[in-house]
N, C-alpha and C. Protein backbone atom coordinates (compact mmCIF):
# COMPACT_ATOMS: atom_id res chain seq x y z
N UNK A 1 -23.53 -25.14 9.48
CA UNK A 1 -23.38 -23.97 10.34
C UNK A 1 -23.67 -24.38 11.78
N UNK A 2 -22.67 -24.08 12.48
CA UNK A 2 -22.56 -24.16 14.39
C UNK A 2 -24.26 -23.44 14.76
N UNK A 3 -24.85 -23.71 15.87
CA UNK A 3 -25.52 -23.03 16.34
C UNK A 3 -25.73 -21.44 16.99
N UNK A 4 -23.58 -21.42 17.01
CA UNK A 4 -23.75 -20.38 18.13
C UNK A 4 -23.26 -18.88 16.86
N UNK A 5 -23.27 -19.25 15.72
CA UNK A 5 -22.53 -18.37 15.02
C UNK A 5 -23.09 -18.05 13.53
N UNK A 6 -23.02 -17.05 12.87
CA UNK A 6 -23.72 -17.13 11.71
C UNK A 6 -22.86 -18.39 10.55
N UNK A 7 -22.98 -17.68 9.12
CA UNK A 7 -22.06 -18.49 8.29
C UNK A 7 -20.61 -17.86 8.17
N UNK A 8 -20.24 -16.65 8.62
CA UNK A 8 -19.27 -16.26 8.52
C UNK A 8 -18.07 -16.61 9.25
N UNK A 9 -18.30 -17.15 10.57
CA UNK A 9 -17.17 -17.31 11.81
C UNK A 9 -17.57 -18.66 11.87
N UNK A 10 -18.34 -19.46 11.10
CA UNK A 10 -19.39 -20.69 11.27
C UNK A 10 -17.78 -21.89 11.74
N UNK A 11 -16.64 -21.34 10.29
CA UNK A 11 -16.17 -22.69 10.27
C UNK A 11 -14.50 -21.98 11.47
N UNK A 12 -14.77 -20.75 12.37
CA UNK A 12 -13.76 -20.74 13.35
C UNK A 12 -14.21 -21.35 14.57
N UNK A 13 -15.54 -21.88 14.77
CA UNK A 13 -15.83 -22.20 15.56
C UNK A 13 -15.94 -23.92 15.92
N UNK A 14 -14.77 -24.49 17.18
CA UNK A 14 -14.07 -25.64 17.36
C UNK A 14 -15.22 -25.58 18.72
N UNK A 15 -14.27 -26.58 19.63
CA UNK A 15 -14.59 -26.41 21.37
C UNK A 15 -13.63 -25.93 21.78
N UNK A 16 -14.29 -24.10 21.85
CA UNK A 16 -13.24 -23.27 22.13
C UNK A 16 -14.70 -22.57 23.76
N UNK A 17 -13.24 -21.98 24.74
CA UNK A 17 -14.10 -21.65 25.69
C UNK A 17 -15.24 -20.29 25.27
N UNK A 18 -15.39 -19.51 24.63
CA UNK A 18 -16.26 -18.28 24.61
C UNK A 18 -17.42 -19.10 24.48
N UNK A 19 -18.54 -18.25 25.12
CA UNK A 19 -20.08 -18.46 24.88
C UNK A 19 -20.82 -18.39 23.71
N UNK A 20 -21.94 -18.73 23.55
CA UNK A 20 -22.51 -18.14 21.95
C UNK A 20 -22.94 -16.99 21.80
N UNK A 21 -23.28 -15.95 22.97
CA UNK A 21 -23.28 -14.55 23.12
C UNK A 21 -22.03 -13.96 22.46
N UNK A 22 -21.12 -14.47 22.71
CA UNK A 22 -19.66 -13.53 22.90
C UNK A 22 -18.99 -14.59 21.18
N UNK A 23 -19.55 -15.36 20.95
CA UNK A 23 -19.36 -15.66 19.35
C UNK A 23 -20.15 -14.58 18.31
N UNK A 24 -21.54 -14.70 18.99
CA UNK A 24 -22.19 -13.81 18.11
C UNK A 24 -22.32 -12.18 17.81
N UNK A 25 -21.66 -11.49 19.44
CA UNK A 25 -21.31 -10.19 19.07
C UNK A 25 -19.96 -10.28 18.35
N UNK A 26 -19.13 -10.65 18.45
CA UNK A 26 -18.11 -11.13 17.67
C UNK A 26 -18.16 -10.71 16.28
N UNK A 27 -18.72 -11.79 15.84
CA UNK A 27 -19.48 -11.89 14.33
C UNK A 27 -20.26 -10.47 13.96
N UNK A 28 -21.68 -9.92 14.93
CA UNK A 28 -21.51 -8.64 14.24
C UNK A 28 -20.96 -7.43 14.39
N UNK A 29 -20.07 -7.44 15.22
CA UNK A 29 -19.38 -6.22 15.87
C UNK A 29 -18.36 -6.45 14.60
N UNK A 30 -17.68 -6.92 13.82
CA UNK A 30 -16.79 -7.31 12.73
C UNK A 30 -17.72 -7.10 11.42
N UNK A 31 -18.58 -7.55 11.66
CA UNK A 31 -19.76 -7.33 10.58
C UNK A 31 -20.14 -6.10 10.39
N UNK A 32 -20.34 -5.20 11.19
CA UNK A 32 -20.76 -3.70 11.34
C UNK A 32 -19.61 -2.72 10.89
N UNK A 33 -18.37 -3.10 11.44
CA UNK A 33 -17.30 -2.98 10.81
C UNK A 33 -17.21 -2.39 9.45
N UNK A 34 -17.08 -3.95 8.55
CA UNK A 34 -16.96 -3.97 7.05
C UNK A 34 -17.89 -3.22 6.79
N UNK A 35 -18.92 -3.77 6.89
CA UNK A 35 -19.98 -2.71 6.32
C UNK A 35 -20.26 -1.61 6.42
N UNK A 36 -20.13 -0.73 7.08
CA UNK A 36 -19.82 0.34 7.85
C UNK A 36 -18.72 0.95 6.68
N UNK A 37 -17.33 0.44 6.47
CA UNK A 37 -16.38 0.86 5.73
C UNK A 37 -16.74 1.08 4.31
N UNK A 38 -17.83 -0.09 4.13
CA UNK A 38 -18.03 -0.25 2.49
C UNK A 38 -18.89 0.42 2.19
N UNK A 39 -20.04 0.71 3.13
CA UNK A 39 -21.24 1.96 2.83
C UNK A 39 -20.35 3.33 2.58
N UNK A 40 -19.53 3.54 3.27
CA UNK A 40 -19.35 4.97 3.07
C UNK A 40 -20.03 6.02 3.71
N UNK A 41 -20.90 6.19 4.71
CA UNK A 41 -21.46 6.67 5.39
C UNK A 41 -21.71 8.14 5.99
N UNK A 42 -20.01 8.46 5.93
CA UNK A 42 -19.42 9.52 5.72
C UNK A 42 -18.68 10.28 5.07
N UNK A 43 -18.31 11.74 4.68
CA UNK A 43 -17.31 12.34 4.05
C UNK A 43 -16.14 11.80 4.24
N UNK A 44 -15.47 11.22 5.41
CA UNK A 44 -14.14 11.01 5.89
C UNK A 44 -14.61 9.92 6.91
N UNK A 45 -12.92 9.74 6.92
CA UNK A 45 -13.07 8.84 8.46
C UNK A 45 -14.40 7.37 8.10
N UNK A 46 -14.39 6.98 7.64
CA UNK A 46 -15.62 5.62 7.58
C UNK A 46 -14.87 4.47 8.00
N UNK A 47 -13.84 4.16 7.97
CA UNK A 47 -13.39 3.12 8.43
C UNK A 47 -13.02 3.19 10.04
N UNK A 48 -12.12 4.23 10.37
CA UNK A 48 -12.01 4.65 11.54
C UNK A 48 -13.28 4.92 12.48
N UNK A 49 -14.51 5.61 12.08
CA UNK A 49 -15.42 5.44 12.71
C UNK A 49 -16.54 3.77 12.94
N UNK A 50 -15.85 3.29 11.89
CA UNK A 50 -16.61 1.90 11.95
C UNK A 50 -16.14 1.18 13.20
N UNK A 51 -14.90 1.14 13.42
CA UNK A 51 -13.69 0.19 14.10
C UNK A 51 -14.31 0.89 15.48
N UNK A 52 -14.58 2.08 15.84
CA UNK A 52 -15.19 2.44 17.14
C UNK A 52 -16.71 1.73 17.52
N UNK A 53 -17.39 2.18 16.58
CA UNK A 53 -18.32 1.20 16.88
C UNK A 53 -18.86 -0.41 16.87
N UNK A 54 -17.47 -1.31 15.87
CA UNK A 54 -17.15 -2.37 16.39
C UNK A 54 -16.38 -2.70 17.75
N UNK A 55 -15.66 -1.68 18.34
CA UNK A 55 -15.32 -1.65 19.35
C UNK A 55 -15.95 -1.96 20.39
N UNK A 56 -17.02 -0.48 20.15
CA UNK A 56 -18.03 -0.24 21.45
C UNK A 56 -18.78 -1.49 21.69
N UNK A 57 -18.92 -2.53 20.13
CA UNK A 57 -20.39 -3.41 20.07
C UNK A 57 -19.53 -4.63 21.03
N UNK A 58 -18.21 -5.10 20.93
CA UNK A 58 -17.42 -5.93 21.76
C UNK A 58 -17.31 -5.76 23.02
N UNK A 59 -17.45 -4.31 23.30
CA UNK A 59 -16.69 -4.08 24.96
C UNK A 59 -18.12 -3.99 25.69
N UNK A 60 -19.22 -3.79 24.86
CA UNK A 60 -20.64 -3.28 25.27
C UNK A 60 -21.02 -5.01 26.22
N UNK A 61 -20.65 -6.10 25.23
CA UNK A 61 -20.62 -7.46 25.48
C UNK A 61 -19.25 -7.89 26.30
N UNK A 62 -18.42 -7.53 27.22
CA UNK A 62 -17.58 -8.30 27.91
C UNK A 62 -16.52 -8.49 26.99
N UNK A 63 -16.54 -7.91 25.58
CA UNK A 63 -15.17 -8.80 24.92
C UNK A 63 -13.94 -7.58 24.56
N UNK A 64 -12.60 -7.63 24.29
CA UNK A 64 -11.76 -6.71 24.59
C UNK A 64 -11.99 -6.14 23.06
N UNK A 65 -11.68 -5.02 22.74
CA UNK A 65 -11.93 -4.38 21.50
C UNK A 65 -10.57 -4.91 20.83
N UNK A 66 -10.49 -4.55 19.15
CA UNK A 66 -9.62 -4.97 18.34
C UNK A 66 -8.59 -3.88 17.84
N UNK A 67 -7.49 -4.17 17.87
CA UNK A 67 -6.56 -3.00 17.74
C UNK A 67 -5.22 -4.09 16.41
N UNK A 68 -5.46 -3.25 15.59
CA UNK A 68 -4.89 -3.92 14.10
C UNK A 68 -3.40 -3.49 14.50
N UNK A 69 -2.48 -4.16 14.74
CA UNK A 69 -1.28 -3.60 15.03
C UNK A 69 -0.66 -2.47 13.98
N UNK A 70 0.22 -1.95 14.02
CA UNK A 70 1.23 -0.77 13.26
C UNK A 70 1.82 -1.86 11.92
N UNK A 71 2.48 -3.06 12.53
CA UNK A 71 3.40 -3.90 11.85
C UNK A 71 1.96 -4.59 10.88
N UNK A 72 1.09 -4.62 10.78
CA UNK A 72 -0.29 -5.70 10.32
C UNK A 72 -0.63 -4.26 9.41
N UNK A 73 -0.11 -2.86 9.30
CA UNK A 73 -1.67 -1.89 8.66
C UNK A 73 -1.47 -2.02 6.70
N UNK A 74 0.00 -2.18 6.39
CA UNK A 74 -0.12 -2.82 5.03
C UNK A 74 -0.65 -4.07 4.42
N UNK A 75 -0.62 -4.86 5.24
CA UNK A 75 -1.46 -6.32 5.41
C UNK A 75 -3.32 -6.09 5.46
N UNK A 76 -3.40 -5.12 6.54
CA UNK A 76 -4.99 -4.85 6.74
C UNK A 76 -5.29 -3.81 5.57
N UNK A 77 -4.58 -2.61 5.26
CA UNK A 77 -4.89 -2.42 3.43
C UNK A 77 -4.83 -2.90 2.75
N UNK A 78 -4.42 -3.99 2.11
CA UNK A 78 -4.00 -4.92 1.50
C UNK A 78 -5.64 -5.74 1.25
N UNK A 79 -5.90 -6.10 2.31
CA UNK A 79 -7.19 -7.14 2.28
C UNK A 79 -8.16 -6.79 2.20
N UNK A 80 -8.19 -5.26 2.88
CA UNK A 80 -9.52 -4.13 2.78
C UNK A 80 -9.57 -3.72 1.23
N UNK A 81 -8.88 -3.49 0.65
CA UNK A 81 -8.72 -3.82 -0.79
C UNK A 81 -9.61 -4.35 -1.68
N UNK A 82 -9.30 -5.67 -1.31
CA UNK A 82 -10.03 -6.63 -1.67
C UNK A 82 -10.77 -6.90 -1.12
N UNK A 83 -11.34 -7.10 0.27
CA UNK A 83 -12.83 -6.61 0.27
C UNK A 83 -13.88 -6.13 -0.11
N UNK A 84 -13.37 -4.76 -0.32
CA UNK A 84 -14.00 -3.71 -1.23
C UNK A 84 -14.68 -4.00 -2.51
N UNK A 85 -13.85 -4.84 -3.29
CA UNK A 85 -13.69 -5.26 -4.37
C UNK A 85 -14.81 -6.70 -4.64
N UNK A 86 -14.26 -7.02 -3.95
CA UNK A 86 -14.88 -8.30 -4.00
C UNK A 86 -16.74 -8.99 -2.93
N UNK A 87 -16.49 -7.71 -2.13
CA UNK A 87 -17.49 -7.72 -0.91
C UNK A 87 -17.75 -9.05 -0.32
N UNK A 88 -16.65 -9.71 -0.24
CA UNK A 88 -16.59 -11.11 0.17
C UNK A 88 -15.61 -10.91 1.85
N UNK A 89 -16.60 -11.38 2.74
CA UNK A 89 -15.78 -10.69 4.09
C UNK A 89 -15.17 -11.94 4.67
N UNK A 90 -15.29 -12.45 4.75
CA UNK A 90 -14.17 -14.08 5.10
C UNK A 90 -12.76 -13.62 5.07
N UNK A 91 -11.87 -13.20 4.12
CA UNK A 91 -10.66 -12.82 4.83
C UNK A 91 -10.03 -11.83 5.54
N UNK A 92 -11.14 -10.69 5.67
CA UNK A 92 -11.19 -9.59 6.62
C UNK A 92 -11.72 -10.19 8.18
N UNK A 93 -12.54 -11.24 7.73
CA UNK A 93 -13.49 -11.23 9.33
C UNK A 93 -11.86 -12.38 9.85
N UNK A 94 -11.55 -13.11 9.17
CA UNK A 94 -10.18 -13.90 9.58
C UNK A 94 -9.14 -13.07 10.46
N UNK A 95 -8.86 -11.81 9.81
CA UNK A 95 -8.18 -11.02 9.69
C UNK A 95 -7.83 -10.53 10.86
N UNK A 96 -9.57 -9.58 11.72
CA UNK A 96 -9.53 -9.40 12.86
C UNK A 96 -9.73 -9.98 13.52
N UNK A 97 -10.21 -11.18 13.94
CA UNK A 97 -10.11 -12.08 14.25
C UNK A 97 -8.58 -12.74 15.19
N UNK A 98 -7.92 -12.77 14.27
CA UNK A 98 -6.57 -12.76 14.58
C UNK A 98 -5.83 -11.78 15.17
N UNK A 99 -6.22 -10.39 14.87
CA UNK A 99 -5.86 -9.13 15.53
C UNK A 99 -6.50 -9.08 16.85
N UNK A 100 -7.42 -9.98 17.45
CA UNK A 100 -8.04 -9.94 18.92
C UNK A 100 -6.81 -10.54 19.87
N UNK A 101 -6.95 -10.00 21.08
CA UNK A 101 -6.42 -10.39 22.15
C UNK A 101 -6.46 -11.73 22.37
N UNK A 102 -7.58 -12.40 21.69
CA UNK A 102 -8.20 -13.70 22.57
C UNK A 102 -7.82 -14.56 21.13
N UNK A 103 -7.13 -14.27 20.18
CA UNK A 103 -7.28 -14.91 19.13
C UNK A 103 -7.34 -16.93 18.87
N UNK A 104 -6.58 -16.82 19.53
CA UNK A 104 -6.58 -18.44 20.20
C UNK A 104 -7.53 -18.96 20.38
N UNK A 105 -8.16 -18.33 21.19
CA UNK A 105 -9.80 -18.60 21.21
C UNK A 105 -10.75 -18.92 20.10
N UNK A 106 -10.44 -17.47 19.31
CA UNK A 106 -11.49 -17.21 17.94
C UNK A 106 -10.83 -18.00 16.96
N UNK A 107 -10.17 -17.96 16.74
CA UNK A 107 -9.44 -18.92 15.35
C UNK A 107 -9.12 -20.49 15.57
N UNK A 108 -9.48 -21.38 14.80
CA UNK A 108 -9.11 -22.68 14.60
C UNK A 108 -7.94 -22.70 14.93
N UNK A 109 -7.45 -24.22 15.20
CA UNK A 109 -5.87 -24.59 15.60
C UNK A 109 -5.25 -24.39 13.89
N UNK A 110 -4.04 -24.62 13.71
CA UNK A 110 -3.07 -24.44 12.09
C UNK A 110 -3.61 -25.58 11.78
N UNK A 111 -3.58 -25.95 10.58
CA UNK A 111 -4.03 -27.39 9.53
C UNK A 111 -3.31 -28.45 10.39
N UNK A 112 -1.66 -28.18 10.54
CA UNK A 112 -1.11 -29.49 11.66
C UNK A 112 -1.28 -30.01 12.74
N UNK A 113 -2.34 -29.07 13.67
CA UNK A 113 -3.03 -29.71 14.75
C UNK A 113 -4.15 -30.03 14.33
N UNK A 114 -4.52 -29.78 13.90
CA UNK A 114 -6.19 -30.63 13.22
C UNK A 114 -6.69 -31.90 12.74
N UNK A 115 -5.24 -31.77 12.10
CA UNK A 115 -4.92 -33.14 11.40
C UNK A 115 -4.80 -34.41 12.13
N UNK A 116 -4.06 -33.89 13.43
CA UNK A 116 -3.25 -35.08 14.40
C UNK A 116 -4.75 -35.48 15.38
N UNK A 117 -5.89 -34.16 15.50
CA UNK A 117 -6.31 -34.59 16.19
C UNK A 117 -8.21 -34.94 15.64
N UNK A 118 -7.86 -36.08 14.94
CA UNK A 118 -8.97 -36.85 14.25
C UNK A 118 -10.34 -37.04 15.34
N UNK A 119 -10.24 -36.74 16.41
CA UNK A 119 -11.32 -37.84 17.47
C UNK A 119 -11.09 -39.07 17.50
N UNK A 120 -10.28 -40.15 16.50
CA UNK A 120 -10.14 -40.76 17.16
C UNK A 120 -8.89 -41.44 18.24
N UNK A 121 -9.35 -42.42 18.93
CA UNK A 121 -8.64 -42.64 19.71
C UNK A 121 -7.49 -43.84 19.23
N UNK A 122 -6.03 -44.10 19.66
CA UNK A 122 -5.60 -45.27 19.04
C UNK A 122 -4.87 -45.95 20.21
């Protein structure tokens, strides 16, 4: 596990520019999220009210809030699904992750740049 991140975002984290502040609200502003959805908290609305206050916990810290596109919401039911199910948050926290503005940032390069770029030198 990175220093700047729990175990959850542990293995998105490369030498990417964000701080370890802005890794770690990250992590629980996404974290508050799920959980938030999976408690149930409320009569209605628990997911929708979660996503506001993962919002608020991002923008509270400098970082842009997460907006799951229209074309992504069978994909994001789909995984919330299984979340649910499984209470295993790794492919949800992936998920939004990728749905951020900055995703580039937050997410590892694809397996084919990773590969090419070993450290070493030739």
């Amino acid at each position: 596990m990175t220093p700047c991140v729990g175990p959850l975002l542990a293995h998105h984290v490369t030498q990417r520019p964000w701080s370890c502040l802005s890794r770690f609200s990250f992590e629980r502003a996404t974290a508050f999220f799920l959980f938030g959805a999976l408690q149930q908290f409320f009569f209605d609305g628990n997911k929708r009210s979660s996503r506001f206050m993962m919002n608020g916990v991002l923008m509270s810290h400098g970082i842009d809030a997460i907006s799951v596109p229209a074309a992504k919401a069978q994909e994001f039911n789909e995984k919330m699904l299984r979340f649910y199910l499984s209470k295993n948050a790794t492919e949800m926290m992936d998920f939004l992750a990728g749905c951020h503005p900055d995703a580039e940032a937050i997410l590892p390069p694809p397996e084919e740049e990773r590969s090419h770029d070993s450290g070493m030198e030739t």
